[in-house]
C-alpha atoms as a PDB file:
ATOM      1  CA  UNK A   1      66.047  82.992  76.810  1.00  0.00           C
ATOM      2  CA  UNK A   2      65.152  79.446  74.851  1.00  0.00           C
ATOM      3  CA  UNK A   3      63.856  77.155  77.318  1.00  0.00           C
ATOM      4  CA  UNK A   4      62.494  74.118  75.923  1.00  0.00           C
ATOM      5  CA  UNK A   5      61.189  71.083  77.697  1.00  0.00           C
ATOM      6  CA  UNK A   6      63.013  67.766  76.815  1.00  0.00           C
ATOM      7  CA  UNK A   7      60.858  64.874  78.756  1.00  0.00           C
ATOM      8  CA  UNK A   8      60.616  63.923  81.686  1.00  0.00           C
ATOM      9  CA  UNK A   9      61.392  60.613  83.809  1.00  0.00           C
ATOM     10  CA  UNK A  10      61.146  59.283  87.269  1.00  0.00           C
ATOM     11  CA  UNK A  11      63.276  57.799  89.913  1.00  0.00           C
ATOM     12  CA  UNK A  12      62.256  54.841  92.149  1.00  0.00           C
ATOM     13  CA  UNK A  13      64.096  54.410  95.617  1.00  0.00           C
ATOM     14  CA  UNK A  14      63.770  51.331  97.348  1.00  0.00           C
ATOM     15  CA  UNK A  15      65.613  53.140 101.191  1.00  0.00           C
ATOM     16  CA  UNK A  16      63.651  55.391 102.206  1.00  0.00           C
ATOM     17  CA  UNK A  17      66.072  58.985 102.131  1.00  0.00           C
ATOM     18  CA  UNK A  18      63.693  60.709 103.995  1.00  0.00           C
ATOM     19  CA  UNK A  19      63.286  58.628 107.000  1.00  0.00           C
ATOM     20  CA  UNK A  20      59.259  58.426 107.065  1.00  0.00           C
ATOM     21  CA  UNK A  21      59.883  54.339 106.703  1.00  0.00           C
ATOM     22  CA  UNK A  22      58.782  53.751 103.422  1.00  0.00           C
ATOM     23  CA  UNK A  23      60.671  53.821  99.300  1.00  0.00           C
ATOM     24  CA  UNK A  24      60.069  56.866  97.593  1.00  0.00           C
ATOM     25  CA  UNK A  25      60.385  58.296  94.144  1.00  0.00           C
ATOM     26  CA  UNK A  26      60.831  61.726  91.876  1.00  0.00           C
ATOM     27  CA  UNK A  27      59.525  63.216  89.170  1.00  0.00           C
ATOM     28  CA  UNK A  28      63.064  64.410  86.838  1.00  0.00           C
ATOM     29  CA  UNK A  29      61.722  67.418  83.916  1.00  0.00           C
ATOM     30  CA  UNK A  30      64.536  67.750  81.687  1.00  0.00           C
ATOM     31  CA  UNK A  31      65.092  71.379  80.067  1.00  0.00           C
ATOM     32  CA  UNK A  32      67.266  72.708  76.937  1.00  0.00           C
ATOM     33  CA  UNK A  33      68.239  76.629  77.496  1.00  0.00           C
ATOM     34  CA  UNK A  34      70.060  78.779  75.494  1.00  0.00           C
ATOM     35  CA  UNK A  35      70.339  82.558  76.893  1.00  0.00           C
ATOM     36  CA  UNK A  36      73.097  84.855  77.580  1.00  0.00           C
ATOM     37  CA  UNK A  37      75.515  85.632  80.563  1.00  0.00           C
ATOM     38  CA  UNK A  38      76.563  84.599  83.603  1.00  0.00           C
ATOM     39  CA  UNK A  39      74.087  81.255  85.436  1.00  0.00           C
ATOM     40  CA  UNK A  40      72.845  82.255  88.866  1.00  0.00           C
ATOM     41  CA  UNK A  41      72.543  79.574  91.353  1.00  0.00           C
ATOM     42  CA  UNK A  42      70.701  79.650  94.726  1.00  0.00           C
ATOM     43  CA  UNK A  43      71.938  77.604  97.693  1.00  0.00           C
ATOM     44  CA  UNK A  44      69.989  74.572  96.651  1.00  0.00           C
ATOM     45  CA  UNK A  45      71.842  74.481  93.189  1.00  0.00           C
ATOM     46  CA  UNK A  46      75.515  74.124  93.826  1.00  0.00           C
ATOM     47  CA  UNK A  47      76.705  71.396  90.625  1.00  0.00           C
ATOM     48  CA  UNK A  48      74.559  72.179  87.926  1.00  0.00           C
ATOM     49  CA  UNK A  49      75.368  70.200  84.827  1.00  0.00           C
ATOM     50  CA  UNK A  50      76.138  72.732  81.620  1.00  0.00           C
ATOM     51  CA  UNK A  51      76.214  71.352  78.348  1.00  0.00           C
ATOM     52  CA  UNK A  52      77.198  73.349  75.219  1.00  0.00           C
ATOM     53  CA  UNK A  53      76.226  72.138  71.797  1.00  0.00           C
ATOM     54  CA  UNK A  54      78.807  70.748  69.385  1.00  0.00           C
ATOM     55  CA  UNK A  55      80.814  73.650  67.317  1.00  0.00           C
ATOM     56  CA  UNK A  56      81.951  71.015  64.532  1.00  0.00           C
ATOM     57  CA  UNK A  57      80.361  71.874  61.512  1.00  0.00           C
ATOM     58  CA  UNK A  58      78.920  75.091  62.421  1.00  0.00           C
ATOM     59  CA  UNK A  59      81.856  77.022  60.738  1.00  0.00           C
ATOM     60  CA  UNK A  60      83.395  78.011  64.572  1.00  0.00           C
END
């Protein structure tokens, strides 16, 4: 498998999701794959976004 990294980002809350009282925020990594076969999710990844490169132009 191709696994590339693509950037990353963060995301600022001003709630507090987790209840301790206070805003929060993430670190988001963004990732390009390419590999073979079926994708094999845990229980903690249930909608994974899947995008496929363009075909146009690439004689398909």
């Amino acid at each position: 498998m191709i696994l590339t990294e693509l950037g990353y980002s963060r995301t600022y809350f001003n709630t507090y999701p987790f209840n301790h009282g206070h805003g929060t925020d993430t670190l988001n990594i963004m990732f390009f794959g390419q590999g073979k076969g079926d994708l094999k999710l845990d229980k903690l990844h249930k909608k994974p976004l899947c995008k496929q490169p363009p075909t146009i132009g690439r004689g398909h």
